[in-house]
Protein backbone atom coordinates (compact mmCIF):
# COMPACT_ATOMS: atom_id res chain seq x y z
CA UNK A 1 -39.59 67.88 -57.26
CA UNK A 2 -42.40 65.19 -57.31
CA UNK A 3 -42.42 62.43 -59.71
CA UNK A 4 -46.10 62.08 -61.17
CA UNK A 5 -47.41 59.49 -62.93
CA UNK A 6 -50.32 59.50 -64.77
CA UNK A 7 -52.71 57.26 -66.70
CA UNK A 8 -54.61 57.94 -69.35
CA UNK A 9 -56.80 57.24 -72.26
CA UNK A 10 -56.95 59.00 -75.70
CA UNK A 11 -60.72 61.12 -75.33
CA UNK A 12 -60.96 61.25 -71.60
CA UNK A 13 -62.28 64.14 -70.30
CA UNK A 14 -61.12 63.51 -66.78
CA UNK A 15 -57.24 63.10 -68.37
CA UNK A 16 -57.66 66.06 -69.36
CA UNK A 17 -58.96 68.04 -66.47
CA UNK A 18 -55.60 66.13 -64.60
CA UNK A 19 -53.29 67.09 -66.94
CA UNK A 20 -54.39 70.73 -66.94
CA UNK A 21 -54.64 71.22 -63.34
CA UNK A 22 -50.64 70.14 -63.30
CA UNK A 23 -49.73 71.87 -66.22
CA UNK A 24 -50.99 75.26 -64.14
CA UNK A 25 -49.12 73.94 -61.48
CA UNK A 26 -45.58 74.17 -63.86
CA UNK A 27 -45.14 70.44 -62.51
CA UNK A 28 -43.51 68.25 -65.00
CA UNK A 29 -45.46 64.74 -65.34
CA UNK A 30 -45.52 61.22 -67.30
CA UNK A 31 -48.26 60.35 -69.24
CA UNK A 32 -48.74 56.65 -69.44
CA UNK A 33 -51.24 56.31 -72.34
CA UNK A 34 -53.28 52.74 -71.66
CA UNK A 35 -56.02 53.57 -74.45
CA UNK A 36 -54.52 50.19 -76.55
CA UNK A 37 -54.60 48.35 -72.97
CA UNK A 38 -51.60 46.19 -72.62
CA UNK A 39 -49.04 45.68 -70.00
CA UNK A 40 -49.15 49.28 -68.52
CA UNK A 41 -52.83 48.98 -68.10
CA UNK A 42 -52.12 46.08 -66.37
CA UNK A 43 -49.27 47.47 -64.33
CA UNK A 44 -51.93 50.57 -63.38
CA UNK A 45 -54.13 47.72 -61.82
CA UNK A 46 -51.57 45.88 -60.16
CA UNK A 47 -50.68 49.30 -58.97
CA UNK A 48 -53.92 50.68 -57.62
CA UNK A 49 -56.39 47.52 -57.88
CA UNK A 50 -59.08 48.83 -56.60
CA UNK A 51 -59.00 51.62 -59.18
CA UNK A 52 -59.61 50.84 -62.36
CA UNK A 53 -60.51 54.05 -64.24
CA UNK A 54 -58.28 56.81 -65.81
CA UNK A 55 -56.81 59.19 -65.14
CA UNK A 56 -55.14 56.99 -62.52
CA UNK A 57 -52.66 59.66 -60.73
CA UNK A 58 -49.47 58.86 -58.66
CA UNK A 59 -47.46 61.10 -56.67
CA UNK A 60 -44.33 59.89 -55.31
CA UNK A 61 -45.05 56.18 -56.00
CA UNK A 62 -48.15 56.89 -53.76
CA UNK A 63 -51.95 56.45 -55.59
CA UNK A 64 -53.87 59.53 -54.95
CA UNK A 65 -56.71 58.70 -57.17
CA UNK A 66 -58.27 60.26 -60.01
CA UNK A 67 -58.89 64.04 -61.63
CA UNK A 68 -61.71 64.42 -58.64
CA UNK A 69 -59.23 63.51 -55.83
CA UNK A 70 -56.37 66.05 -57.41
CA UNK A 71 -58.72 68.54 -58.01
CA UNK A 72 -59.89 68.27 -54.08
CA UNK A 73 -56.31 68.29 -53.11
CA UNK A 74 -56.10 71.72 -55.14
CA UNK A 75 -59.19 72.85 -52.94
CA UNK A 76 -58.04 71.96 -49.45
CA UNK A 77 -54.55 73.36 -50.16
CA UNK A 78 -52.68 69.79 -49.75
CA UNK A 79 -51.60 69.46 -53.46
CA UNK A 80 -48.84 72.13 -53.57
CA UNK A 81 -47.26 70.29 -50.33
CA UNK A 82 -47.13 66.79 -52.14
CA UNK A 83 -45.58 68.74 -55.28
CA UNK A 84 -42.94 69.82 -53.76
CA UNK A 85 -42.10 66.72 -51.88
């Protein structure tokens, strides 16, 4: 099974969309809650610096982006392949 990573802020609606679309996947995830900042915010940017909003979404050590770019891996059929990596 995958290990996912994601980060988050307390109110985001994007988190949310993230962590629901893996949640009806049955995939198991860690939410990294940055809301306070801090050194995990700072460990998401050294991370994925050119992305500096939440949810910021990691597959496998690898970035994939935010709730848009999981949702369009839902779409084209590619997320269920990285899951089960």
């Amino acid at each position: 099974m995958a290990k996912i990573e994601v980060y988050t802020k307390m109110g985001c609606p994007y988190c949310t969309r993230a962590r629901r679309l893996l949640e009806a996947k049955g995939v198991a995830y860690e939410d990294i809650d940055i809301t306070m900042g801090g050194p995990k915010r700072k460990e998401m940017l050294e991370r994925a610096p050119h992305h500096t909003t939440v949810p910021s979404i990691f597959i496998n050590g690898r970035h994939i982006g935010g709730s848009d770019d999981l949702a369009a891996l839902e779409a084209r059929g590619a997320l269920d392949e990285l899951l089960a990596a």
